[in-house]
Protein backbone atom coordinates (compact mmCIF):
# COMPACT_ATOMS: atom_id res chain seq x y z
CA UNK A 1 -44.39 44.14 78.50
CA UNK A 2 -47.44 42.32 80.00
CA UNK A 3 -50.56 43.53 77.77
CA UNK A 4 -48.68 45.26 75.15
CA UNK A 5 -48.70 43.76 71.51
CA UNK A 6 -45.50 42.97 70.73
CA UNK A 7 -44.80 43.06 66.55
CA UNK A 8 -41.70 42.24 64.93
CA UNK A 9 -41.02 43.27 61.32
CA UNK A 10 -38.23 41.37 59.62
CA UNK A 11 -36.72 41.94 57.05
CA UNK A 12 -34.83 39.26 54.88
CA UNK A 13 -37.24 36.88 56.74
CA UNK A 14 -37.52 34.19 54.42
CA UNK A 15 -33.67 33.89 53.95
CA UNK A 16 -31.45 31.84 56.11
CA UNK A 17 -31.25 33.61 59.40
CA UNK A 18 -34.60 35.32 58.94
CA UNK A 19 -36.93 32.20 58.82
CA UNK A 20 -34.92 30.58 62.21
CA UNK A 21 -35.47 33.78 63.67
CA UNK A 22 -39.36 33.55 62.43
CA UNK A 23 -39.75 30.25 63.52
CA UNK A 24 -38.46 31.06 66.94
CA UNK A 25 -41.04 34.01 67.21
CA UNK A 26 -44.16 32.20 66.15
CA UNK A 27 -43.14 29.57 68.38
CA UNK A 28 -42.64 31.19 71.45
CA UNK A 29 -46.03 32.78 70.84
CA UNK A 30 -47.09 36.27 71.68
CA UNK A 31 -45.97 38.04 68.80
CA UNK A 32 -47.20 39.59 64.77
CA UNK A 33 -44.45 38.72 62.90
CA UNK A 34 -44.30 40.40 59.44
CA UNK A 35 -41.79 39.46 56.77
CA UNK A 36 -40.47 41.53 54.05
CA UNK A 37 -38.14 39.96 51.29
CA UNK A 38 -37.88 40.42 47.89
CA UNK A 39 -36.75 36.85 46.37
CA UNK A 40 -33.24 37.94 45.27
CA UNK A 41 -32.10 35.94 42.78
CA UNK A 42 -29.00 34.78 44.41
CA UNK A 43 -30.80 31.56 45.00
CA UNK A 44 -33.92 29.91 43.88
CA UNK A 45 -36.64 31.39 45.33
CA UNK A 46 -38.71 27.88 45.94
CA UNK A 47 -35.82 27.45 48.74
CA UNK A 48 -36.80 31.07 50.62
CA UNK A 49 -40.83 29.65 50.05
CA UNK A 50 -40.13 26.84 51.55
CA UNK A 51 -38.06 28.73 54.67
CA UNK A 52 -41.52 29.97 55.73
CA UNK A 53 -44.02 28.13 53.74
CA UNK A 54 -45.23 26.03 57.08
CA UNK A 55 -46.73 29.64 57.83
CA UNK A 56 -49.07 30.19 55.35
CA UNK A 57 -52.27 30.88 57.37
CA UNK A 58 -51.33 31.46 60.45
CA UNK A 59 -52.79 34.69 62.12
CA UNK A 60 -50.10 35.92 63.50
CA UNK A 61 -48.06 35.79 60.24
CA UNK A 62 -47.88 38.15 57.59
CA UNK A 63 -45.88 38.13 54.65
CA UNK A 64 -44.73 41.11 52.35
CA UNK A 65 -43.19 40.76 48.83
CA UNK A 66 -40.47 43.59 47.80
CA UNK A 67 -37.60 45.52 47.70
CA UNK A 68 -36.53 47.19 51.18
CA UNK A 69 -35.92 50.12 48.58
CA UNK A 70 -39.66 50.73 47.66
CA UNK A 71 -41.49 53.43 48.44
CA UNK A 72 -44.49 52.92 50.92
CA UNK A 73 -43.84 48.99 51.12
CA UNK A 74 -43.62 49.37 54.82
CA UNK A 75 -46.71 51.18 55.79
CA UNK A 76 -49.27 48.83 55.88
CA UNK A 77 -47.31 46.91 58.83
CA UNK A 78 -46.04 50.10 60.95
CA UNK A 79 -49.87 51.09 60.98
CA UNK A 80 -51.23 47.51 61.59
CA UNK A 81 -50.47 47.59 65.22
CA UNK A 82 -50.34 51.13 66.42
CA UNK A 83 -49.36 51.56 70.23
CA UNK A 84 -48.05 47.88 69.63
CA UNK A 85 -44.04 47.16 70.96
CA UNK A 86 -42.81 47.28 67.43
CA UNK A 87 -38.89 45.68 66.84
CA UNK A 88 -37.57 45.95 63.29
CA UNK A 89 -34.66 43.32 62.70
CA UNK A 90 -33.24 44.63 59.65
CA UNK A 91 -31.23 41.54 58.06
CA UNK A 92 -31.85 41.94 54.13
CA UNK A 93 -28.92 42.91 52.44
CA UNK A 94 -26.98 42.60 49.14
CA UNK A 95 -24.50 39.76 50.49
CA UNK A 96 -21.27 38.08 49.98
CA UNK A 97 -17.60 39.70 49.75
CA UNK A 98 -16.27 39.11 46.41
CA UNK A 99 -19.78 39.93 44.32
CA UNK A 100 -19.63 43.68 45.96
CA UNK A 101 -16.05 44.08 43.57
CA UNK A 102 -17.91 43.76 40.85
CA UNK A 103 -21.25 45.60 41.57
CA UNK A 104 -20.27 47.96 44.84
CA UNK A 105 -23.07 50.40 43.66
CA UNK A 106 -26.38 48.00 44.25
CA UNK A 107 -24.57 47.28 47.86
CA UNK A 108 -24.47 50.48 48.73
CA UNK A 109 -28.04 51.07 47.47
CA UNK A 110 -29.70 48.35 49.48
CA UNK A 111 -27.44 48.09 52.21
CA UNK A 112 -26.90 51.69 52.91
CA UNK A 113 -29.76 53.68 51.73
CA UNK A 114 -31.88 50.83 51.97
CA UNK A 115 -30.99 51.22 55.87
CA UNK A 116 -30.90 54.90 55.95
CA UNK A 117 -34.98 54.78 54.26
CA UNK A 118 -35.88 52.26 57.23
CA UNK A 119 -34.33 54.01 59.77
CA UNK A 120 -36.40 56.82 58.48
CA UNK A 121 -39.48 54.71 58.56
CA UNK A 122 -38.65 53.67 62.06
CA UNK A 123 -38.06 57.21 62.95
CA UNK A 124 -41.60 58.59 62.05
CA UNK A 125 -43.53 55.56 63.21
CA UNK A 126 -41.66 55.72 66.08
CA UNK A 127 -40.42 52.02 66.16
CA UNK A 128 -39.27 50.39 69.57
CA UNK A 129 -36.57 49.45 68.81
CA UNK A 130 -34.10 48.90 65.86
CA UNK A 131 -31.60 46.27 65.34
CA UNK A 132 -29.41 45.79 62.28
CA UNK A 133 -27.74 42.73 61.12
CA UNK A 134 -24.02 43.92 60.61
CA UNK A 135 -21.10 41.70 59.64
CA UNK A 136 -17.80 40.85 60.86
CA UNK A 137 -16.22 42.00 57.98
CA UNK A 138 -16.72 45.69 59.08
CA UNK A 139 -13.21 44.77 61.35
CA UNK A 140 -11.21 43.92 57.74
CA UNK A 141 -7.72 43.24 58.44
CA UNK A 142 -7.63 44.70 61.99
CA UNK A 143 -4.89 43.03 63.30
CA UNK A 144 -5.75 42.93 67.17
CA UNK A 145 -8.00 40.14 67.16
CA UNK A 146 -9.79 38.50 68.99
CA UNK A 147 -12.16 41.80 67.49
CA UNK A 148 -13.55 43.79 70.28
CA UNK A 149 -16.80 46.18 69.64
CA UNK A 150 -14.81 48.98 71.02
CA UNK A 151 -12.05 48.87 68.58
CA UNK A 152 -11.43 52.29 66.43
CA UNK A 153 -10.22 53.01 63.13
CA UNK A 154 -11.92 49.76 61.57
CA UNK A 155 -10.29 48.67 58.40
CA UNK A 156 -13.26 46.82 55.74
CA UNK A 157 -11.36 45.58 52.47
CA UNK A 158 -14.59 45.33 50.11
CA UNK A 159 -17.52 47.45 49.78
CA UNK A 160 -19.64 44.99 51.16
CA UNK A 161 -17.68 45.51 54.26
CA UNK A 162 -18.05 49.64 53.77
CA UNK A 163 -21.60 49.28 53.25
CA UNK A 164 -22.41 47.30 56.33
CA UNK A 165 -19.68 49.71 58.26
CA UNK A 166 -21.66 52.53 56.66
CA UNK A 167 -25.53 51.34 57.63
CA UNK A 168 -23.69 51.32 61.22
CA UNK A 169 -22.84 54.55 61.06
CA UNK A 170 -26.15 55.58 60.41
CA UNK A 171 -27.93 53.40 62.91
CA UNK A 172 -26.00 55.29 65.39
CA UNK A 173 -26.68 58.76 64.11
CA UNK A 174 -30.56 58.00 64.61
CA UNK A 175 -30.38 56.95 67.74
CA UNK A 176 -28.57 59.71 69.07
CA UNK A 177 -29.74 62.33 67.04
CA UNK A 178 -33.54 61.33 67.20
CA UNK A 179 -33.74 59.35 70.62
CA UNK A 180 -34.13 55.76 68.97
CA UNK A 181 -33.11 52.51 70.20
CA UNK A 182 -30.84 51.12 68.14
CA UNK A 183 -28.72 48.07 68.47
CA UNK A 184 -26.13 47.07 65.83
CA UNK A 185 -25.34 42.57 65.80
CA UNK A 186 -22.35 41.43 64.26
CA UNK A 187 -22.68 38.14 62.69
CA UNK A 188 -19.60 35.91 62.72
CA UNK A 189 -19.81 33.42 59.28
CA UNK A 190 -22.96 31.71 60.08
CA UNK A 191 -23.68 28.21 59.19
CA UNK A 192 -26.41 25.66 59.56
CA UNK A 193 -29.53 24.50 58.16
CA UNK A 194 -30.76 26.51 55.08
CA UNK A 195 -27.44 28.66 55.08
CA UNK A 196 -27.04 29.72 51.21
CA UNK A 197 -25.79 28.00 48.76
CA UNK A 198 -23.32 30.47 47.57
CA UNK A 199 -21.65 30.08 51.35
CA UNK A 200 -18.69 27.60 51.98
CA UNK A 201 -19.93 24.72 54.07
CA UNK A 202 -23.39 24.38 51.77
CA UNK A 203 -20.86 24.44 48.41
CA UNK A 204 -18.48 22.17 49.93
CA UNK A 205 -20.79 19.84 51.54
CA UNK A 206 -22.56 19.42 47.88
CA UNK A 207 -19.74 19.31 45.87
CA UNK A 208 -17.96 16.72 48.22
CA UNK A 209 -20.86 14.79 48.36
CA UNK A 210 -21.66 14.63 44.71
CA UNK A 211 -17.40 14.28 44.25
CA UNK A 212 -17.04 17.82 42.44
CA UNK A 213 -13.75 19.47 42.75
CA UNK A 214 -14.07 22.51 45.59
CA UNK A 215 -11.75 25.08 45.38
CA UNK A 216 -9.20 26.07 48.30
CA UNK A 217 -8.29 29.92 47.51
CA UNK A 218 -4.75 30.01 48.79
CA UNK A 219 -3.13 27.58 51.02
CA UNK A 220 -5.84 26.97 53.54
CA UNK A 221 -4.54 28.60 56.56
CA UNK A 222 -7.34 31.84 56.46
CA UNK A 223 -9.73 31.33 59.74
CA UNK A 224 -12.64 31.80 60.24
CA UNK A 225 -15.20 32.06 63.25
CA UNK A 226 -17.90 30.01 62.64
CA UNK A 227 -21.15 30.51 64.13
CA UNK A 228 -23.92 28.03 64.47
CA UNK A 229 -27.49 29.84 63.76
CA UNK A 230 -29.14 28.67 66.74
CA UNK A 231 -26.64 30.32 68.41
CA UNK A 232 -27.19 33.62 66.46
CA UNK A 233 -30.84 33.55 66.85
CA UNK A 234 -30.28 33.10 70.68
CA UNK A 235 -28.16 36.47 70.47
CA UNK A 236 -31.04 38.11 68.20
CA UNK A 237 -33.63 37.08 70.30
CA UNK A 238 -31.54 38.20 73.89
CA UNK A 239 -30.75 41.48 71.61
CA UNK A 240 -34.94 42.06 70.92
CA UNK A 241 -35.59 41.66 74.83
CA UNK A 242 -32.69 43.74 76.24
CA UNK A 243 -34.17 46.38 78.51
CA UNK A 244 -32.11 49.35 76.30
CA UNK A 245 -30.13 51.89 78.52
CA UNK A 246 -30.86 55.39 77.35
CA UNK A 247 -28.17 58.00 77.11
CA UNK A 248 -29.63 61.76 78.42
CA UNK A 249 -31.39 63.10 75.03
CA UNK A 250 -30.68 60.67 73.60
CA UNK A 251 -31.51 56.75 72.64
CA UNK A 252 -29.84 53.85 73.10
CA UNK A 253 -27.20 52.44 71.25
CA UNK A 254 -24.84 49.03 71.88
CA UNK A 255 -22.55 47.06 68.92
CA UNK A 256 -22.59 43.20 69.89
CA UNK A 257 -20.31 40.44 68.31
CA UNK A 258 -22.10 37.44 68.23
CA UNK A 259 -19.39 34.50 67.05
CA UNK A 260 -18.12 31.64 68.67
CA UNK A 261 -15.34 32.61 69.57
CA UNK A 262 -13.09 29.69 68.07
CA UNK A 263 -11.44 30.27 65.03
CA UNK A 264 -11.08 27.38 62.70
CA UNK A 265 -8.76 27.51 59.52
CA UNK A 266 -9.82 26.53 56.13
CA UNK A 267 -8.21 23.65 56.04
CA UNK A 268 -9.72 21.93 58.85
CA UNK A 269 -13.08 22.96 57.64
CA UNK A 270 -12.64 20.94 54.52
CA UNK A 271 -11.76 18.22 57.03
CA UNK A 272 -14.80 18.36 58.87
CA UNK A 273 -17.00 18.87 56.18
CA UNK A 274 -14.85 15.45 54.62
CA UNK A 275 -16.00 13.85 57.41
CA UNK A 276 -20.06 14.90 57.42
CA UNK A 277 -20.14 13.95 53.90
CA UNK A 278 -18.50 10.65 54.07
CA UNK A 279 -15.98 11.03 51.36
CA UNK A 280 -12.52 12.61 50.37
CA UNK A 281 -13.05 16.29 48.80
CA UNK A 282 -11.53 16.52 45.93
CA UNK A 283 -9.59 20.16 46.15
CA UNK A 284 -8.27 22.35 43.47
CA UNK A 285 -5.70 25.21 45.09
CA UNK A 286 -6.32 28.72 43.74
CA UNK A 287 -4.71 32.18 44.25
CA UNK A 288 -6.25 33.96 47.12
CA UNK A 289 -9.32 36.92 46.62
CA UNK A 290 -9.06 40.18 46.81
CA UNK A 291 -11.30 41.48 49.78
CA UNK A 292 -10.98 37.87 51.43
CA UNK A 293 -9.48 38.79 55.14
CA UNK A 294 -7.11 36.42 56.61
CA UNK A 295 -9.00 35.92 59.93
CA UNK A 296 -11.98 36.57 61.85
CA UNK A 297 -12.43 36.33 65.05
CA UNK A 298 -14.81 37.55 67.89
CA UNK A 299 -14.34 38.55 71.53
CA UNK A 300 -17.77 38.09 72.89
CA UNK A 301 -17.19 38.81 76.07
CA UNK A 302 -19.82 42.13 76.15
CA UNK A 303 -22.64 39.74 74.53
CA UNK A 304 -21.56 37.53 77.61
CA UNK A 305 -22.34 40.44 79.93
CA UNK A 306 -25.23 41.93 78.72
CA UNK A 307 -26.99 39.63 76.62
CA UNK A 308 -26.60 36.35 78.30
CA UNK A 309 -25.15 35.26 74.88
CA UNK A 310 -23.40 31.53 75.05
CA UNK A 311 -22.81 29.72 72.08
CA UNK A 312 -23.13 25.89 72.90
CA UNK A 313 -22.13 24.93 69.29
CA UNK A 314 -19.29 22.93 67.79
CA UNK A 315 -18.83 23.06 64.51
CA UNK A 316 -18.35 19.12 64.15
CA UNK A 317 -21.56 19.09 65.61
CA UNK A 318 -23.38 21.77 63.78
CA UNK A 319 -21.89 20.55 60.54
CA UNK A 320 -23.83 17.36 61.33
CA UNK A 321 -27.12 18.77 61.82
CA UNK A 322 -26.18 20.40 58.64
CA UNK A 323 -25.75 17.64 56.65
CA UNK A 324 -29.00 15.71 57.99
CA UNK A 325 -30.98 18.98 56.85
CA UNK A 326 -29.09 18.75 53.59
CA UNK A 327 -29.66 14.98 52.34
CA UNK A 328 -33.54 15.47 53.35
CA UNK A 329 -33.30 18.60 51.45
CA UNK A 330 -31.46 17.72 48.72
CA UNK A 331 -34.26 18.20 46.32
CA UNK A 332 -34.69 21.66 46.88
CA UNK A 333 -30.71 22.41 47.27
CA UNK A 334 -29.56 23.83 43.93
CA UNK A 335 -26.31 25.68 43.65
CA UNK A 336 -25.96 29.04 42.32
CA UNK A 337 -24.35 29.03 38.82
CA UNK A 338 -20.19 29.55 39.37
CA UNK A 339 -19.84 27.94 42.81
């Protein structure tokens, strides 16, 4: 790709997995990175400013405010480089499991037709290359873990789950009924330096720290795979530079897991987190959630194969890199109201 301007859009950029991923672009040099986010009230918005604020001014950054869902918000960057190598990373989304219960419509508007209006952007400005941010949830209660990308009949438990199984579907519609490149990531519970507050580790690590009660829904046993976000980026940024293998009239299209592939149960993630903080949590027991899955897990061997995708992580480690960005942070940390 020698000569040829290479542009990434991002979308969700100044959120927790977007501004790494930013930060690893600008970095490396060579690249227009554009963000687009909208400030979602889900957390304060001085924490997503601050995700990309050591930015400002640089030429090779550009940052767009708004919804994903507005008309024409994504024109101005698809024409800024024509004949450029333009990659869309599409990783804003309506998040978390047990919020889509109560309001499963505004998932399905951003994360599904949200998607579907990108893909259509992509489609006419004939983007290089799309790659969604999926979730492991899409699997639900599948019982033959470890969770391989060729597994059928997936079973999601939660319409955030459907809607991120859905914006799949239509990734892989474009790509082979319009020739696009398309690859679909899914993220396995990632953790790490501005993660969310709404998201386990942040929660407990503040409320252990400040000797808050957490609660433990049911009896501590659920796994999960958790996923340091260096790792992740790694697998985003192996995913960008993948050369894509085309199928006859059509595009390409490839699913990757990118976890750890270590599943750790809930229980021994308050333990670890006991130990980064310093102090005993104090842990009230409650009944488990609906659309909660009892175990995720990823086999990563295909990521292995074809991305050169290695997670060097622990999460003892990870949790301590965690907690060193949290206490300088802790002026900016604020927790969202109910967790």
């Amino acid at each position: 790709m020698k000569g040829i301007q290479r542009h990434a859009i991002i979308t969700g950029g100044a959120g927790f997995i977007g501004s790494h991923l930013v930060d690893r672009l600008l970095g490396e040099g060579g690249w227009q990175v554009t963000v687009v986010d909208n400030f979602h009230p889900l957390y304060p918005r001085a924490v997503k400013e601050s995700n990309i604020a050591k930015h400002a001014g640089d030429p090779h950054f550009t940052f767009i405010e708004g919804s994903i869902l507005e008309d024409g918000l994504l024109e101005p960057a698809l024409r800024k480089a024509p004949g450029s190598h333009t990659v869309l990373v599409h990783l804003a989304a309506r998040v978390g499991v047990r919020p889509s219960i109560t309001d499963p419509i505004a998932y399905h508007q951003v994360n599904v037709t949200g998607t579907l209006k990108l893909l259509e952007l992509a489609r006419l400005h004939q983007v290089a290359h799309f790659i969604l941010a999926s979730s492991s949830s899409v699997y639900g209660e599948h019982p033959g873990t470890p969770w391989k990308e060729t597994i059928d009949h997936l079973q999601p438990i939660s319409p955030y789950a459907a809607s991120k199984l859905a914006a799949e579907a239509y990734v892989k519609v474009y790509a082979r009924l319009h020739g696009m490149d398309a690859t679909v990531l899914r993220f396995f519970t990632v953790y790490g330096p501005r993660q969310r507050p709404d998201l386990a580790i942040h929660s407990f690590f503040r409320k252990v720290s400040e000797g808050v009660p957490i609660s433990q829904f049911g009896d501590g046993t659920t796994q999960r795979d958790y996923t340091y976000v260096g790792d992740i980026i790694n697998g985003v940024r192996a995913a960008m530079d993948r050369p894509m293998q085309r199928r006859p009239g059509q595009g390409a299209y490839e699913v990757f897991n990118l976890g750890n592939s270590e599943t750790i149960a809930l229980r021994d993630l308050i333990a670890v987190v006991e130990e980064a903080a310093g102090r005993k949590a104090v842990i009230e027991r409650r009944p488990a959630q609906p659309g909660d899955v009892p175990r995720t897990y990823a086999d990563i061997a295909k990521a292995r194969t074809l991305l050169g995708y290695s997670p060097q992580t622990r999460l003892i480690e990870g949790m301590q890199w965690f907690a060193d960005w949290y206490r300088t942070q802790v002026g900016e940390c604020r927790a969202v109201p109910g967790t």
